[in-house]
C-alpha atoms as a PDB file:
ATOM      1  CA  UNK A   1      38.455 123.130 -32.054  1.00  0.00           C
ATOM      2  CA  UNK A   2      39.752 123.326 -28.544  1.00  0.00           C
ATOM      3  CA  UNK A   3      41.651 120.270 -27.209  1.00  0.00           C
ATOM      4  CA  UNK A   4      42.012 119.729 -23.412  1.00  0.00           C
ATOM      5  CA  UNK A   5      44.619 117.271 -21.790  1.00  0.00           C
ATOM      6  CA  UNK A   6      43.278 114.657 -19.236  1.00  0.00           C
ATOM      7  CA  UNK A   7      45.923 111.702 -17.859  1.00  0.00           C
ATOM      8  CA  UNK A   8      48.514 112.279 -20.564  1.00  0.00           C
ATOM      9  CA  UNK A   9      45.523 112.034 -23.785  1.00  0.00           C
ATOM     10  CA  UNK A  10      43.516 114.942 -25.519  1.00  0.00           C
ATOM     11  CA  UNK A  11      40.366 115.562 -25.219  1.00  0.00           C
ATOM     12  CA  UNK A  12      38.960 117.644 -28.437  1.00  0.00           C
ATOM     13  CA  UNK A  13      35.565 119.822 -29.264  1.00  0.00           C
ATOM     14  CA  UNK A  14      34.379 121.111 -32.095  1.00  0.00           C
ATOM     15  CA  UNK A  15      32.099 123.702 -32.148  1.00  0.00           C
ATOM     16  CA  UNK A  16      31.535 124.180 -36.172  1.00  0.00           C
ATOM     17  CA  UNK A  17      31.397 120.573 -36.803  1.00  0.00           C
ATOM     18  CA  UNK A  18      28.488 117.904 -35.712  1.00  0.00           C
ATOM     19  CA  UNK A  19      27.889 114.020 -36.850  1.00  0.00           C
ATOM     20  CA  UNK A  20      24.712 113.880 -38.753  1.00  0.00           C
ATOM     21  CA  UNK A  21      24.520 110.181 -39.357  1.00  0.00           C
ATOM     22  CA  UNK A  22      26.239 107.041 -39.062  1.00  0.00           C
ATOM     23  CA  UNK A  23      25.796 103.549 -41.852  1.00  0.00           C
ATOM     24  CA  UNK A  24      26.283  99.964 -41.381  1.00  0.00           C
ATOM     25  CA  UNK A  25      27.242  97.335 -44.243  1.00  0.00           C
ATOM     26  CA  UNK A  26      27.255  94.027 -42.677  1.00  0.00           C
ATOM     27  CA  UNK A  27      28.633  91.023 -43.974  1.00  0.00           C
ATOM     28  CA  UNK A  28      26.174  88.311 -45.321  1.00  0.00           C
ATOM     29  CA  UNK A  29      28.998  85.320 -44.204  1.00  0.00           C
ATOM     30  CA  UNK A  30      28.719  84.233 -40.583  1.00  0.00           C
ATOM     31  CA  UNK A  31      32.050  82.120 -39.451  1.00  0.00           C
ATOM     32  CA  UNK A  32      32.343  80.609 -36.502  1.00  0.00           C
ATOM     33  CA  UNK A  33      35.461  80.139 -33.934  1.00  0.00           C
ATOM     34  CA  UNK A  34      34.452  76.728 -33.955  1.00  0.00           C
ATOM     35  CA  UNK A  35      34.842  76.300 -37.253  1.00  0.00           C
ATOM     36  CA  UNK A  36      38.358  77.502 -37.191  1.00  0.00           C
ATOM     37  CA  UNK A  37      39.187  75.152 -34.298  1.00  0.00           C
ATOM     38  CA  UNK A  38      37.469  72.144 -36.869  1.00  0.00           C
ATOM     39  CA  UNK A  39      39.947  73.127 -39.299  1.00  0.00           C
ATOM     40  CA  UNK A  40      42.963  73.796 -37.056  1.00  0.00           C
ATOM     41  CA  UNK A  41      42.282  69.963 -35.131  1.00  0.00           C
ATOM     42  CA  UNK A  42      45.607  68.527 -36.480  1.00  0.00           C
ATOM     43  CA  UNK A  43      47.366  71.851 -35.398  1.00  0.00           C
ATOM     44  CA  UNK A  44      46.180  72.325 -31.922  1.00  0.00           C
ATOM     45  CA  UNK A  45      47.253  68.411 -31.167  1.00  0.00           C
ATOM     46  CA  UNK A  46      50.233  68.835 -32.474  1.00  0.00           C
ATOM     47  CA  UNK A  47      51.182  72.222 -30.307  1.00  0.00           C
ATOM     48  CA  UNK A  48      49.014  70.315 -27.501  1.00  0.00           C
ATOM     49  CA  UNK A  49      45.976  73.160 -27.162  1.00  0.00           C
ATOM     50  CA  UNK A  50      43.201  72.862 -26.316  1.00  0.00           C
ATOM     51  CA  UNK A  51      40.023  73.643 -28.737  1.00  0.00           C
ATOM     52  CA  UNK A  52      38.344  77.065 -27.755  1.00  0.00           C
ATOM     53  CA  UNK A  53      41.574  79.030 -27.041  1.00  0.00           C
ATOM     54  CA  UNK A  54      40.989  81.855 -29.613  1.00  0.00           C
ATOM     55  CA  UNK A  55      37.269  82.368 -28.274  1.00  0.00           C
ATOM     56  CA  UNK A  56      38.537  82.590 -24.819  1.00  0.00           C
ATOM     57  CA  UNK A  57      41.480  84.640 -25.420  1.00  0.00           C
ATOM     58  CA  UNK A  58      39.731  87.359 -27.954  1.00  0.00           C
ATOM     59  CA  UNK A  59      36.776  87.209 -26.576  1.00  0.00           C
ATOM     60  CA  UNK A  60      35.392  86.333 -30.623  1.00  0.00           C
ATOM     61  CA  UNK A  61      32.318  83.765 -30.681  1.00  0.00           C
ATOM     62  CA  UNK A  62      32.008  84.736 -34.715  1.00  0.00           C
ATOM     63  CA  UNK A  63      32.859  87.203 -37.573  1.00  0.00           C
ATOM     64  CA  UNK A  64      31.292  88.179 -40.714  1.00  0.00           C
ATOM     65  CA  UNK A  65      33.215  87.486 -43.784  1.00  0.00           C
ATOM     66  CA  UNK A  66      32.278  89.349 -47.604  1.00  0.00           C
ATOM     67  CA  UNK A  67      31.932  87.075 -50.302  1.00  0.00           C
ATOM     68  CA  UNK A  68      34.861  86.285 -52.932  1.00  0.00           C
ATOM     69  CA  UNK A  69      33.568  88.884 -55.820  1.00  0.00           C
ATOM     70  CA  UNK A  70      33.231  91.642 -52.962  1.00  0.00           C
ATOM     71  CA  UNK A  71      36.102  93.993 -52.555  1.00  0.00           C
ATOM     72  CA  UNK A  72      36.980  96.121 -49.725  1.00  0.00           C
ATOM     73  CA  UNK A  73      36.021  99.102 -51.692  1.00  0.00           C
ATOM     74  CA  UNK A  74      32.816  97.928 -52.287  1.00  0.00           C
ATOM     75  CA  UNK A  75      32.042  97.423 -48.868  1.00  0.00           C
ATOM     76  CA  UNK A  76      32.945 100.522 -47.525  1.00  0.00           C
ATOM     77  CA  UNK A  77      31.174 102.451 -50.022  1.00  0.00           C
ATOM     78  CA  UNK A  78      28.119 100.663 -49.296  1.00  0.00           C
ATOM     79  CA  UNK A  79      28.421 101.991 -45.951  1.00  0.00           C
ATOM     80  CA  UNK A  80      29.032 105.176 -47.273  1.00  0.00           C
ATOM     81  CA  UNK A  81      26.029 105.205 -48.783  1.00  0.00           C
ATOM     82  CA  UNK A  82      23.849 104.137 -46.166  1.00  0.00           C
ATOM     83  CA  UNK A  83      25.471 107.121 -44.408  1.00  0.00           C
ATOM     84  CA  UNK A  84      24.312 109.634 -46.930  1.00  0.00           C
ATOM     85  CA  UNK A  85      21.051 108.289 -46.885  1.00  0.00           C
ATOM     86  CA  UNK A  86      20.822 108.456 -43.772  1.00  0.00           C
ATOM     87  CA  UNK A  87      21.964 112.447 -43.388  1.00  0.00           C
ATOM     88  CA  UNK A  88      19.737 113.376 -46.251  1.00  0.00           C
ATOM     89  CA  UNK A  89      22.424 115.222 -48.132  1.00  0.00           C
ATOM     90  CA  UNK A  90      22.509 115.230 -51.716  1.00  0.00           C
ATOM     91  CA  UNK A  91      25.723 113.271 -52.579  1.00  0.00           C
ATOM     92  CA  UNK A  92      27.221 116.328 -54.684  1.00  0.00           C
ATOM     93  CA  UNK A  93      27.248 118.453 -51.488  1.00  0.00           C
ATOM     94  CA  UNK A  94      29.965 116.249 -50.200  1.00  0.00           C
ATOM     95  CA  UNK A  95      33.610 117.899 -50.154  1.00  0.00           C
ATOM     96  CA  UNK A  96      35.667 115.769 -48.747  1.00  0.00           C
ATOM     97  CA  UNK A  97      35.810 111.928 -48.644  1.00  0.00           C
ATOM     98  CA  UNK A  98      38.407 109.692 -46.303  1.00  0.00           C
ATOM     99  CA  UNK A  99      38.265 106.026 -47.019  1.00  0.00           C
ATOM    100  CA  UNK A 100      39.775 104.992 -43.623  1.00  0.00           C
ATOM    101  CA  UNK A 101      39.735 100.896 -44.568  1.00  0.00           C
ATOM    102  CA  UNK A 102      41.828  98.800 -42.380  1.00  0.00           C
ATOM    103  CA  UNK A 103      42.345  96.639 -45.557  1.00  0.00           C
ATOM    104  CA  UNK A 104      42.777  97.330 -48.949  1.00  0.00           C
ATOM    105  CA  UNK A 105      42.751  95.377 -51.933  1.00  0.00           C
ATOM    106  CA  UNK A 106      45.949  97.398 -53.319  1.00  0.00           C
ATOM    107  CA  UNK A 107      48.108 100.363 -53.255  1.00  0.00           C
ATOM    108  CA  UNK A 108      47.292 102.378 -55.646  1.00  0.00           C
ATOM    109  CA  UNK A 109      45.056 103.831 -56.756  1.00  0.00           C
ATOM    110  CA  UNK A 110      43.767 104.608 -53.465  1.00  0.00           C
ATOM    111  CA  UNK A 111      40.619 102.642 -51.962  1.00  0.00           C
ATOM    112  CA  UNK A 112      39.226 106.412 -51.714  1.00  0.00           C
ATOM    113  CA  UNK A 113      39.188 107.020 -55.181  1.00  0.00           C
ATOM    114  CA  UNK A 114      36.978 103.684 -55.923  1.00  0.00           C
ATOM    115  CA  UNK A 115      34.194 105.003 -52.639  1.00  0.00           C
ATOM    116  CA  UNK A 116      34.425 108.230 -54.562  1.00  0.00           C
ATOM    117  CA  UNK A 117      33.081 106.722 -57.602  1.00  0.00           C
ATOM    118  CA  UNK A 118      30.416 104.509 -56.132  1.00  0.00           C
ATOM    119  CA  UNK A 119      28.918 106.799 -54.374  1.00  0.00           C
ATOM    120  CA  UNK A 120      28.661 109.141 -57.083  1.00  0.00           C
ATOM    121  CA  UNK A 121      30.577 111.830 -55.707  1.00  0.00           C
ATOM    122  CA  UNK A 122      31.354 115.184 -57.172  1.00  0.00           C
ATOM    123  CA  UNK A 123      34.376 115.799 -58.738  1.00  0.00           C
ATOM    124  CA  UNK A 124      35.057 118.983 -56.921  1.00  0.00           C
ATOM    125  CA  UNK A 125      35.268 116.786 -53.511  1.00  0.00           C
ATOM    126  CA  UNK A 126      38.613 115.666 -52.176  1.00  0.00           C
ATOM    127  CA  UNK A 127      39.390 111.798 -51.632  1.00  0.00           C
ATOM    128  CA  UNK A 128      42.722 109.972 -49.796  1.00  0.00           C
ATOM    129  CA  UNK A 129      43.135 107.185 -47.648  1.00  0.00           C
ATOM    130  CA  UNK A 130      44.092 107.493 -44.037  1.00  0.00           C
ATOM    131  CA  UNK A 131      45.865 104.244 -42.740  1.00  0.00           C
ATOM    132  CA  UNK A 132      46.325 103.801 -38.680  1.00  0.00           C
ATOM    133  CA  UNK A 133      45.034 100.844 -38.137  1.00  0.00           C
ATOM    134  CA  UNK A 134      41.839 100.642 -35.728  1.00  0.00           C
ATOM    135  CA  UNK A 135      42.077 104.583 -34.701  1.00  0.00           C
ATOM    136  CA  UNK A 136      41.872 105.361 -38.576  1.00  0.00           C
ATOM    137  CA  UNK A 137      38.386 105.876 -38.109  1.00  0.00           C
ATOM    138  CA  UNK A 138      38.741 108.128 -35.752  1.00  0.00           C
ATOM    139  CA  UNK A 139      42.070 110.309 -36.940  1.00  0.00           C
ATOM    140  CA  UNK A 140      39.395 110.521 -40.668  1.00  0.00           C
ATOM    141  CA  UNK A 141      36.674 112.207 -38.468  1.00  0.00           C
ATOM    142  CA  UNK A 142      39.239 114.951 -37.178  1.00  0.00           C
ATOM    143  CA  UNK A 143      40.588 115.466 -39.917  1.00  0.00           C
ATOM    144  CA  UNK A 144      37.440 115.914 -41.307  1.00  0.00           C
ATOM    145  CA  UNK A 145      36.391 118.165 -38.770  1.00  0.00           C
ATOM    146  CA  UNK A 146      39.553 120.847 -39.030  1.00  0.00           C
ATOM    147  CA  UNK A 147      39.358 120.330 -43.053  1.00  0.00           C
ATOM    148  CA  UNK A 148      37.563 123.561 -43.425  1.00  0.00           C
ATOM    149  CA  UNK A 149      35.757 121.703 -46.591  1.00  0.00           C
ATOM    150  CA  UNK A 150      32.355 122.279 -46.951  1.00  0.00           C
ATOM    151  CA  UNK A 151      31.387 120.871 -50.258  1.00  0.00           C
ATOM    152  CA  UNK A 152      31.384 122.331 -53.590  1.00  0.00           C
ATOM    153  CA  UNK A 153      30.159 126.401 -53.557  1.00  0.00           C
ATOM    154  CA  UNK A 154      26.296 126.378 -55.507  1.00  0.00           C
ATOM    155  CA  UNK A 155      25.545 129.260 -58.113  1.00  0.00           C
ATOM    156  CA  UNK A 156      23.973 131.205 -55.272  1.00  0.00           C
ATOM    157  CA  UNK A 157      27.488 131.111 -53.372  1.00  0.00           C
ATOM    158  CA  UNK A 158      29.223 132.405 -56.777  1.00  0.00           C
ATOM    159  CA  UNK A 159      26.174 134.921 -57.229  1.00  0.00           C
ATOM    160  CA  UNK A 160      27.060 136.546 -53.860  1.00  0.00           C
ATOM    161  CA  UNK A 161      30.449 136.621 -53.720  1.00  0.00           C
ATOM    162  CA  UNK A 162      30.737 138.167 -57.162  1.00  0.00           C
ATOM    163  CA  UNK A 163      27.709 140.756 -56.125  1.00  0.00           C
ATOM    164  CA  UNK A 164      30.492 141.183 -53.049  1.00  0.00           C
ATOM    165  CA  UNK A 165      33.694 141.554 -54.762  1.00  0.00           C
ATOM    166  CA  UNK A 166      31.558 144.480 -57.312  1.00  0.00           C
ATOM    167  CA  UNK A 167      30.430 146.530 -54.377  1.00  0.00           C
ATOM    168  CA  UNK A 168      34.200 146.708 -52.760  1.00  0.00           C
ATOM    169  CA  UNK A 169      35.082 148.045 -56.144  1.00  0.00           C
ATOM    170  CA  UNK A 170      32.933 150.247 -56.723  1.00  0.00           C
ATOM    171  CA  UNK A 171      33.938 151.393 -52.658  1.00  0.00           C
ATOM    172  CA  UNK A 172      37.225 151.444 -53.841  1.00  0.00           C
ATOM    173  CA  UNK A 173      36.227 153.773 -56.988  1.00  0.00           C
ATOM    174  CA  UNK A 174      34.774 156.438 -55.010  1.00  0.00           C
ATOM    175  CA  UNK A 175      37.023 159.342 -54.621  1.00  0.00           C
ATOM    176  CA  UNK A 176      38.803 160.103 -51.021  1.00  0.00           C
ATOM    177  CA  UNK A 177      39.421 163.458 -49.612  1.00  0.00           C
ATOM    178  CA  UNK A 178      43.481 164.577 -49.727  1.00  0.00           C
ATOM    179  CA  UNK A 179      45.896 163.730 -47.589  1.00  0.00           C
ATOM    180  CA  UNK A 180      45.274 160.067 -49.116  1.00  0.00           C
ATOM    181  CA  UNK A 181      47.897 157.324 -48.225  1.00  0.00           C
ATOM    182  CA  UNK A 182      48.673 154.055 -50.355  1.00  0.00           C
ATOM    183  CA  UNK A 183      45.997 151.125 -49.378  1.00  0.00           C
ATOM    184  CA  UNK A 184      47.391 148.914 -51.921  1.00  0.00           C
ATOM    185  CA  UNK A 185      47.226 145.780 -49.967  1.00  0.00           C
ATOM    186  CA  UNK A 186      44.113 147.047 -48.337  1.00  0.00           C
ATOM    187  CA  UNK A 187      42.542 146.801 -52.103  1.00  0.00           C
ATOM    188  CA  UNK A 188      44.390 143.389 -53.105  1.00  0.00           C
ATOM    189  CA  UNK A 189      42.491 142.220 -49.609  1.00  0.00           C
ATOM    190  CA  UNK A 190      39.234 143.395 -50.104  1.00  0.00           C
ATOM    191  CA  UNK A 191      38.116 141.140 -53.227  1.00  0.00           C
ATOM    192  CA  UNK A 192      39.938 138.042 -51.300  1.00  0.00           C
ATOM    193  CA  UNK A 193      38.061 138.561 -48.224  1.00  0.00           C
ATOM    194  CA  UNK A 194      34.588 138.458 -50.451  1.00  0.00           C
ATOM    195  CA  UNK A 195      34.482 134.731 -50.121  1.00  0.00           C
ATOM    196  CA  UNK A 196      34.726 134.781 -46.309  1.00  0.00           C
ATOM    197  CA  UNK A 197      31.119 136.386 -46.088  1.00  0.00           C
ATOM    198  CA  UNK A 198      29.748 134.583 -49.329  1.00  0.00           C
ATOM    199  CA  UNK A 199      27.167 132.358 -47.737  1.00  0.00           C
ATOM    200  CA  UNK A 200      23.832 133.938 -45.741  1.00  0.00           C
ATOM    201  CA  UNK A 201      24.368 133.435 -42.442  1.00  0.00           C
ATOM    202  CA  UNK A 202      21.738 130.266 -42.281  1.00  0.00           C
ATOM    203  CA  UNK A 203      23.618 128.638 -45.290  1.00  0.00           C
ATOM    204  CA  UNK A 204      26.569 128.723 -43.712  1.00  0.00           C
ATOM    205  CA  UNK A 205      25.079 127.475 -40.321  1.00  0.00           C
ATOM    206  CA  UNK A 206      24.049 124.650 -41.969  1.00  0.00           C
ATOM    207  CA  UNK A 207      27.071 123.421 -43.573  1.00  0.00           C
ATOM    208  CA  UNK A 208      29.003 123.679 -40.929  1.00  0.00           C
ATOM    209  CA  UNK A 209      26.901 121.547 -39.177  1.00  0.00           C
ATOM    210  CA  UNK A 210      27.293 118.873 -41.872  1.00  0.00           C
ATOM    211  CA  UNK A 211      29.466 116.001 -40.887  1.00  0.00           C
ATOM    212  CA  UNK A 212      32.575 115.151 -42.976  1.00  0.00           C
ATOM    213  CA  UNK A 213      32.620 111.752 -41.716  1.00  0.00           C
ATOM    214  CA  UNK A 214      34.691 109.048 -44.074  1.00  0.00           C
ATOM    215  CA  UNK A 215      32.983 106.176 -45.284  1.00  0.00           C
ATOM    216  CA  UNK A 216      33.017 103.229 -43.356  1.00  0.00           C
ATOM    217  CA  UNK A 217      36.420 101.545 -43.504  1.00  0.00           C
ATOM    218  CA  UNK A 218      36.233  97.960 -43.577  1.00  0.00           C
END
């Protein structure tokens, strides 16, 4: 990630990190400004307004509203999972979840941990909640993007890193001509390194590529 200031904000690329999709979940309930004007008649006389103010001031001609039995949960996970269908990615690839809702039903537990389970999500893959208002969205993303998470590692990850950590052993084993000095933290490096180099170069191309994105907040 490199960020670059321009006029006192950052600009910030990623090169290991790319959006592969985006979802939608849109609200069945269509309500009108001038609905809310109907209702707030006896109000706006009273404060003498005019009808039409909050249209012309926000700009807001309608909104879409979830029904009663629909939580806030529910409809960000439905846009989660319009996202993964959308990527093609298998939903126990995913690492790393960031429910990013504007509102929430409660506290705790965390709306992230309700996506999680909706969309069927491994449990090896981290979930939180990220709350700043309308730029949550956008603080989940690069988050998600410096995060480092990649999803869960596959038997042919383990495979090769195990096949990796044997052969710096056996390196290790083979005798070394005298004068020899301590590598001690040379060794205790080698078998950490392993995972580093795990993944075939392709592999590891393509999950970098994947997009971390949180689920739609709502």
């Amino acid at each position: 990630m490199r960020a670059t200031p321009r006029g006192g904000n950052a600009v910030y690329h990623y090169t290991d990190t790319a959006v592969l999709s985006l979802g939608i979940a849109e609200a069945p309930i269509e309500v009108t400004s001038d609905e809310f004007d109907a209702q707030l008649t006896q109000t706006l006389d009273r404060v003498g307004l005019r009808p039409g103010m909050l249209e012309a001031l926000a700009g807001i001609r309608s909104r879409r509203w979830w029904p009663e039995d629909v939580s806030f949960a529910d409809a960000a996970a439905k846009a989660g999972r319009s996202a993964l269908e959308n990527s093609g990615i298998n939903p126990s690839e995913i690492g790393l979840l960031i429910d990013t809702s504007v509102c929430r039903d409660h506290l705790e537990p965390s709306a992230a941990v309700d996506v999680h389970h909706q969309l069927g999500l491994s449990t090896a893959c981290l979930n939180f909640d990220l709350a700043n208002a309308c730029l949550g969205f956008v603080n989940g993303m690069q988050l998600a993007a410096i995060s480092g998470v990649n999803g869960p590692f596959s038997d042919e990850d383990i495979a090769r890193v195990r096949a990796l950590a044997l052969a710096a052993r056996a390196e290790q084993a083979k005798p070394v001509r005298p004068p020899r000095r301590p590598r001690a933290a040379a060794r205790t490096a080698a078998d950490a390194a392993a995972p580093a180099t795990a993944a075939p170069p392709a592999k590891t191309a393509a999950r970098k590529s994947r997009a971390k994105a949180p689920a739609a907040g709502t």
